[in-house]
C-alpha atoms as a PDB file:
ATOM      1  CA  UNK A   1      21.915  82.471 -20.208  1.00  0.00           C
ATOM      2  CA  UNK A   2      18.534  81.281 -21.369  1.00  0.00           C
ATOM      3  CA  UNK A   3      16.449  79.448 -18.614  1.00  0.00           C
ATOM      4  CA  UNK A   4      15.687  76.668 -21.650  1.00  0.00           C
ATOM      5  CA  UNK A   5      19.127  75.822 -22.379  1.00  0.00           C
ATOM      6  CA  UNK A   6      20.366  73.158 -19.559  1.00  0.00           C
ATOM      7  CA  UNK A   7      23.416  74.414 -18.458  1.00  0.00           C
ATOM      8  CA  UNK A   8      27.008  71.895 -19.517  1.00  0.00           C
ATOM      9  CA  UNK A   9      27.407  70.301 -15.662  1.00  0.00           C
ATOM     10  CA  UNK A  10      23.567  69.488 -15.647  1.00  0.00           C
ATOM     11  CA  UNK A  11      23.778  67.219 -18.849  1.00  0.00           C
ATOM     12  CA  UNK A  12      25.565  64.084 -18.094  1.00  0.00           C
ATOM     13  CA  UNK A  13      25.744  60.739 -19.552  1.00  0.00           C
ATOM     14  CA  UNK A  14      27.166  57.106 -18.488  1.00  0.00           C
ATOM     15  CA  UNK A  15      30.416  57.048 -18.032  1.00  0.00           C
ATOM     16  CA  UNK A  16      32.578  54.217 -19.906  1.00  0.00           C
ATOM     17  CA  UNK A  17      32.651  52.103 -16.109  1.00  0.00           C
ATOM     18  CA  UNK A  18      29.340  52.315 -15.203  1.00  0.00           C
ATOM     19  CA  UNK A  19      28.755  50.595 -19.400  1.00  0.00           C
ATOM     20  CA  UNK A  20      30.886  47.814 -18.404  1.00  0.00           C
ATOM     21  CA  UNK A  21      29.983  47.602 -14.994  1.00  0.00           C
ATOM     22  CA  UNK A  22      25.816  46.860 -16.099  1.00  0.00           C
ATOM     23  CA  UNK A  23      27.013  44.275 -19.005  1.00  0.00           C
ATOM     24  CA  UNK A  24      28.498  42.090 -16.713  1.00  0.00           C
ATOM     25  CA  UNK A  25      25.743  42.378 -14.324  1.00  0.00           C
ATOM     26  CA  UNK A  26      23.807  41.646 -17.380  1.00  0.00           C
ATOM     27  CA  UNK A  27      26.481  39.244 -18.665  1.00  0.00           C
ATOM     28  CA  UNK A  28      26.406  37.257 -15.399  1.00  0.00           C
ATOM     29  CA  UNK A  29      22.526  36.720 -15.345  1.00  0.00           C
ATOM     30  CA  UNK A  30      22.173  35.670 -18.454  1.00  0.00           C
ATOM     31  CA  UNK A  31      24.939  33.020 -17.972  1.00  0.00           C
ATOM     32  CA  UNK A  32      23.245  31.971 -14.629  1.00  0.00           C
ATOM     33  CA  UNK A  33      19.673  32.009 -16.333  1.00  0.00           C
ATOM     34  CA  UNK A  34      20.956  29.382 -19.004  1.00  0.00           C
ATOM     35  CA  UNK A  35      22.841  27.100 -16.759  1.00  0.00           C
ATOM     36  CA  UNK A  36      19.548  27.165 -14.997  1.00  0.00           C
ATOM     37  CA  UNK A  37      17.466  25.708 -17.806  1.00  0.00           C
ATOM     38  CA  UNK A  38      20.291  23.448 -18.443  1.00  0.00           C
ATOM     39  CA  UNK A  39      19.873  22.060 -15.241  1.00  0.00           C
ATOM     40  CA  UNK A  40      16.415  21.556 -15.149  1.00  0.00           C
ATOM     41  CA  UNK A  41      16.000  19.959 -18.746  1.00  0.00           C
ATOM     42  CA  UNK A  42      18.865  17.587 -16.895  1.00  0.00           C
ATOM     43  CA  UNK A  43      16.765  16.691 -13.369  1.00  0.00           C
ATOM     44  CA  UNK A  44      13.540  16.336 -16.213  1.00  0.00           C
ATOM     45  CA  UNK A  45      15.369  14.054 -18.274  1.00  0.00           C
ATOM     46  CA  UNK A  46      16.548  12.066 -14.633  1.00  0.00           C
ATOM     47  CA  UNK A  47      13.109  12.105 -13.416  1.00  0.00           C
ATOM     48  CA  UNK A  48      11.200  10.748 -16.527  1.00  0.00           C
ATOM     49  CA  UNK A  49      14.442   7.785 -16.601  1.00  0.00           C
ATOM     50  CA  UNK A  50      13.254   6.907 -12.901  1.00  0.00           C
ATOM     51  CA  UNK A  51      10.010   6.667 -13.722  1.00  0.00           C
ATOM     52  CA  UNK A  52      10.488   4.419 -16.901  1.00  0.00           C
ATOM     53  CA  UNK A  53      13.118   2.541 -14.641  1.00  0.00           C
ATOM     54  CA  UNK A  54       9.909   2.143 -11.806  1.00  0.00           C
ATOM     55  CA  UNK A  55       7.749   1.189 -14.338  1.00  0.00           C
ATOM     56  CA  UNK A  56       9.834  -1.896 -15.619  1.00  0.00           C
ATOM     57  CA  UNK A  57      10.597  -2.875 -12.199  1.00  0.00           C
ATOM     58  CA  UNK A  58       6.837  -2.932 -11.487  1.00  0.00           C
ATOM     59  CA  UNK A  59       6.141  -4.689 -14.234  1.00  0.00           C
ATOM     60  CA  UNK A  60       8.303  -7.278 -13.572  1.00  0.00           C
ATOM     61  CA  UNK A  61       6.981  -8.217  -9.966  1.00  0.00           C
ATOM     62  CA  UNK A  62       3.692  -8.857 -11.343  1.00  0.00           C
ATOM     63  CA  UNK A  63       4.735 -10.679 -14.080  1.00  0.00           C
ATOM     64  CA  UNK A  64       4.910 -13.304 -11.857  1.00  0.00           C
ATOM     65  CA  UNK A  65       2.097 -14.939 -10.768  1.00  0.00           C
ATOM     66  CA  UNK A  66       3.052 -17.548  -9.054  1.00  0.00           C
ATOM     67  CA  UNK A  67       6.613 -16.989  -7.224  1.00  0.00           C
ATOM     68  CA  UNK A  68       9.647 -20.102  -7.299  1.00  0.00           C
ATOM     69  CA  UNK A  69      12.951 -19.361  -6.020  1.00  0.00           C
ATOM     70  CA  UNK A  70      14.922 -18.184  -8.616  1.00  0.00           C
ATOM     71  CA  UNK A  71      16.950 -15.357 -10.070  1.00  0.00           C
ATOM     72  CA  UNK A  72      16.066 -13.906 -13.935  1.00  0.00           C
ATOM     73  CA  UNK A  73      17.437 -11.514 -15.524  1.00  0.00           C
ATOM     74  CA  UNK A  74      16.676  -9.367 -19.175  1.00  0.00           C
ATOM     75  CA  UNK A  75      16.476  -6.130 -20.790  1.00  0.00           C
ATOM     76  CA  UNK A  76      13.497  -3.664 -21.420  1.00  0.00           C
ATOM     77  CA  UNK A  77      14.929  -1.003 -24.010  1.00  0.00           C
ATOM     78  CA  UNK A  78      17.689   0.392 -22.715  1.00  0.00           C
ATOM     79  CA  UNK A  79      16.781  -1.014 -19.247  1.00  0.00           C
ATOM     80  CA  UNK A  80      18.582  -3.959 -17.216  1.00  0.00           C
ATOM     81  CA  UNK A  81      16.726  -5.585 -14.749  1.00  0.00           C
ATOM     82  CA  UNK A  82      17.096  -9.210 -12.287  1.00  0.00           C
ATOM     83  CA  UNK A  83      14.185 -10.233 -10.613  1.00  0.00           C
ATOM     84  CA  UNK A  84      14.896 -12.472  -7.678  1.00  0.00           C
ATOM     85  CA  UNK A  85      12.486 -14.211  -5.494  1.00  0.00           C
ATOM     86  CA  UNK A  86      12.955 -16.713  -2.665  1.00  0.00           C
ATOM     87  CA  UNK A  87      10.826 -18.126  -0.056  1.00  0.00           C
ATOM     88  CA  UNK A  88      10.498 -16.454   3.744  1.00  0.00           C
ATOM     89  CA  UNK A  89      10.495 -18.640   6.611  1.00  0.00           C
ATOM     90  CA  UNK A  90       6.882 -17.189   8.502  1.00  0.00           C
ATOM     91  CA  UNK A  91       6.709 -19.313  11.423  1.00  0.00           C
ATOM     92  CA  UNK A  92       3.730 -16.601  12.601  1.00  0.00           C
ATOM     93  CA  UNK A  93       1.534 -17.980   9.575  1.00  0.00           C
ATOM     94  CA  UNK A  94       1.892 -21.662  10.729  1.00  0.00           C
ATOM     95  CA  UNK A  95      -0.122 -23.200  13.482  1.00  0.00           C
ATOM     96  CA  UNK A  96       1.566 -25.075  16.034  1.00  0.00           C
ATOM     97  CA  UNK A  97       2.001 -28.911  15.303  1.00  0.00           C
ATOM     98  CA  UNK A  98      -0.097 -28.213  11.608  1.00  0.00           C
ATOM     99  CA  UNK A  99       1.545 -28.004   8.592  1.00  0.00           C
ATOM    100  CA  UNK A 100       1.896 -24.664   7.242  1.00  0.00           C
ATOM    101  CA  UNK A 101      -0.880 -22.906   5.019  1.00  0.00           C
ATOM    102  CA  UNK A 102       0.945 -20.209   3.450  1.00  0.00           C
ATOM    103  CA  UNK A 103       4.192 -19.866   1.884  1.00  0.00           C
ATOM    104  CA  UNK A 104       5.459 -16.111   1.640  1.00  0.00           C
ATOM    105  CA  UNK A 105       7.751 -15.049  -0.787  1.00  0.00           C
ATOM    106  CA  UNK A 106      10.266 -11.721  -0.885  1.00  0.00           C
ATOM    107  CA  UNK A 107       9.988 -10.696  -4.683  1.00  0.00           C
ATOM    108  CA  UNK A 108      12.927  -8.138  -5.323  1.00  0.00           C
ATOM    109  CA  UNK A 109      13.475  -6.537  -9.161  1.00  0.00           C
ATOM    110  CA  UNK A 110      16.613  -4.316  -9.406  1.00  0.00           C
ATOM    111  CA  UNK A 111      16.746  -1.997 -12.709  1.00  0.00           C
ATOM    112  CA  UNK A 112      19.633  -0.253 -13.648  1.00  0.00           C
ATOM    113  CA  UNK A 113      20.330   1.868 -16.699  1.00  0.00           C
ATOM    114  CA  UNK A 114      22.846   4.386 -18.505  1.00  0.00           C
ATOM    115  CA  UNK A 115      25.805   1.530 -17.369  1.00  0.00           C
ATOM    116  CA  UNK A 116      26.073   1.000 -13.211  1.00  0.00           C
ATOM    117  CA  UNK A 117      25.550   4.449 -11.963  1.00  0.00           C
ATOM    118  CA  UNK A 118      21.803   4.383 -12.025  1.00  0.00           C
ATOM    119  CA  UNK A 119      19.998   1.990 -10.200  1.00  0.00           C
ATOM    120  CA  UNK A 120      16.398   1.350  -8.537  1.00  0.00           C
ATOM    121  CA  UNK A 121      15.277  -1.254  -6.350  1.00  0.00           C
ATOM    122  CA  UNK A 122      11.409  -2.518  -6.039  1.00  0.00           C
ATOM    123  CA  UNK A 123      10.941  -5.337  -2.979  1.00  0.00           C
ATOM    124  CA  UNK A 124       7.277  -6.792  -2.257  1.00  0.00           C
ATOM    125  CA  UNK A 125       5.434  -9.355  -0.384  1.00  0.00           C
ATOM    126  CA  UNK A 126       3.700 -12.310  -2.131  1.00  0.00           C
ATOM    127  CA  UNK A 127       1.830 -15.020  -0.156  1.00  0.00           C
ATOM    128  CA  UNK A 128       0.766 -17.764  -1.613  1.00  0.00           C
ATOM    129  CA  UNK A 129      -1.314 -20.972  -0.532  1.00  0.00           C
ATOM    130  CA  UNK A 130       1.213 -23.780   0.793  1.00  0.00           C
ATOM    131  CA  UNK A 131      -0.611 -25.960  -1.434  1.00  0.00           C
ATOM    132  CA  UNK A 132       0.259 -24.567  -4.468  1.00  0.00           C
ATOM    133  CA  UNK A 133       2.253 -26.211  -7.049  1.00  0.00           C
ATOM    134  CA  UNK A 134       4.764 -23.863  -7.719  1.00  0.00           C
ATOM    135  CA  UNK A 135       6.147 -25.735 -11.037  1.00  0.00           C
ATOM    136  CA  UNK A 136       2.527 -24.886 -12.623  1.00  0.00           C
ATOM    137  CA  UNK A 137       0.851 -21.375 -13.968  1.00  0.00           C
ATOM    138  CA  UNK A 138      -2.830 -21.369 -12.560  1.00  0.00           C
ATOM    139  CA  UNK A 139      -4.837 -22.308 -14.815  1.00  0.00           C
ATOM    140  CA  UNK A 140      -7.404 -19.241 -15.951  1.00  0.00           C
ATOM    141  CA  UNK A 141     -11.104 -19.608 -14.987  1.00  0.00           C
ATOM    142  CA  UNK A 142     -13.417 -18.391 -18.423  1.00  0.00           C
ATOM    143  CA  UNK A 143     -16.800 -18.234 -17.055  1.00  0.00           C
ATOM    144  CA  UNK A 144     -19.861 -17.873 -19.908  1.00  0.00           C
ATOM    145  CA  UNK A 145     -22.410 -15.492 -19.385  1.00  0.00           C
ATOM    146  CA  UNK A 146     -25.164 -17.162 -17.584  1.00  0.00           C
ATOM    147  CA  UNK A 147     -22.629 -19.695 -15.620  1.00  0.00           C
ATOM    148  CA  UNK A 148     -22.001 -19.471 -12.263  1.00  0.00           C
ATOM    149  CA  UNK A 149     -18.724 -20.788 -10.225  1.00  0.00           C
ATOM    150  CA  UNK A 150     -18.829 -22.014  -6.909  1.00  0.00           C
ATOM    151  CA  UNK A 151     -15.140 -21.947  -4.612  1.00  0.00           C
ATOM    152  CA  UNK A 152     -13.588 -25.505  -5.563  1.00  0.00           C
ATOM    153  CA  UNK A 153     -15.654 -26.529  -7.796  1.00  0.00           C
ATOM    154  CA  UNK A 154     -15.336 -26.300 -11.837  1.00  0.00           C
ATOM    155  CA  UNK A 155     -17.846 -24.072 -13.622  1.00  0.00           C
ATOM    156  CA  UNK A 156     -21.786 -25.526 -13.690  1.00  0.00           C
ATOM    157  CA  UNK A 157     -22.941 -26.658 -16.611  1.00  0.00           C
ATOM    158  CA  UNK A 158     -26.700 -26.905 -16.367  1.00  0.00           C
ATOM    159  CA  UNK A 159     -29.182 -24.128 -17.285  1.00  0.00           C
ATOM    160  CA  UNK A 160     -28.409 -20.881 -16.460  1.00  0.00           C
ATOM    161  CA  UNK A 161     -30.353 -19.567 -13.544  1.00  0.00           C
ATOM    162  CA  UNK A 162     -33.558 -17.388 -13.627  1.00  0.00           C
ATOM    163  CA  UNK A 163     -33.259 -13.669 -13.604  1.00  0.00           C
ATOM    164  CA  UNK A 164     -34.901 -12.523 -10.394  1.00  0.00           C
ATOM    165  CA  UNK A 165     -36.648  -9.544 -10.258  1.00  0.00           C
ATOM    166  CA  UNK A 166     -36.073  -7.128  -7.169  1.00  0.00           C
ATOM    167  CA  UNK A 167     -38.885  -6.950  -5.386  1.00  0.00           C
ATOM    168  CA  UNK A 168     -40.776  -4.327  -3.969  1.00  0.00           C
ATOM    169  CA  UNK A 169     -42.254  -3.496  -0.520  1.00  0.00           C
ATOM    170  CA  UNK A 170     -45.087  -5.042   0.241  1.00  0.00           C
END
């Protein structure tokens, strides 16, 4: 025999099981490889809904400006939400024999979406003076350039002040 020509028991080839054997390995990651992309397009989907769902319920609390007791309710695309609010007894926040100051309200929003099984809660704080009227919206402040406002007092009307000029060492 020629040393170039490999002898018949050095040639061999894969046998019929060890063919099978690699396409299921191959089979099974594949499979596992999708279902994993599937799942995480899912959690991304879930994610960007609880965001959306935190943004409404954000919204909502600051909405309002100044709190009542009440319960409302609405939608916000595909979004449900109730806002409650109600009024905190703060007995901390009121001087002894004075008459209280500041009223605190508990401002809860709870959003839910794709029917009952998703839901998200947002609770705050909101303190507002005791003098407040809570039946009325404040009313907004415009100021003109060159007007000045002073705490409890409506906007001047005279002449605008004089620009000063920063002075330097002397």
């Amino acid at each position: 025999m020629s040393p170039l020509l490999p002898s018949a028991s050095s040639e061999r080839g894969f046998t019929l099981l060890e063919v099978l054997i690699a396409l299921a390995i191959l089979g099974t990651a594949v499979v596992l490889s999708i279902q994993g992309v599937g799942q995480g397009l899912r959690l991304l989907k879930a994610a960007g809904d609880q965001q959306q769902a935190t943004i409404v319920a954000d919204q909502k609390a600051r909405e309002l400006l100044v709190p009542v007791e009440a319960t409302d309710s609405g939608t916000a695309g595909r979004f449900s939400w109730q806002r409650t609010s109600r009024v905190l007894e703060t007995p901390e926040l009121t001087p002894p024999d004075a008459a209280p100051e500041w009223r605190m309200f508990s401002i809860s929003v709870v959003v839910t979406w794709d029917e009952p099984q998703r839901r998200l809660e947002v609770s705050t704080l909101r303190t507002v003076p005791a003098t407040s009227d809570p039946t009325q919206a404040p009313e907004p402040v415009i100021v003109a350039p060159g007007k000045s406002i002073t705490p409890g007092k409506s906007p001047s009307m005279g002449k605008p002040a004089a620009p000063q000029t920063p002075r330097g060492p002397s």
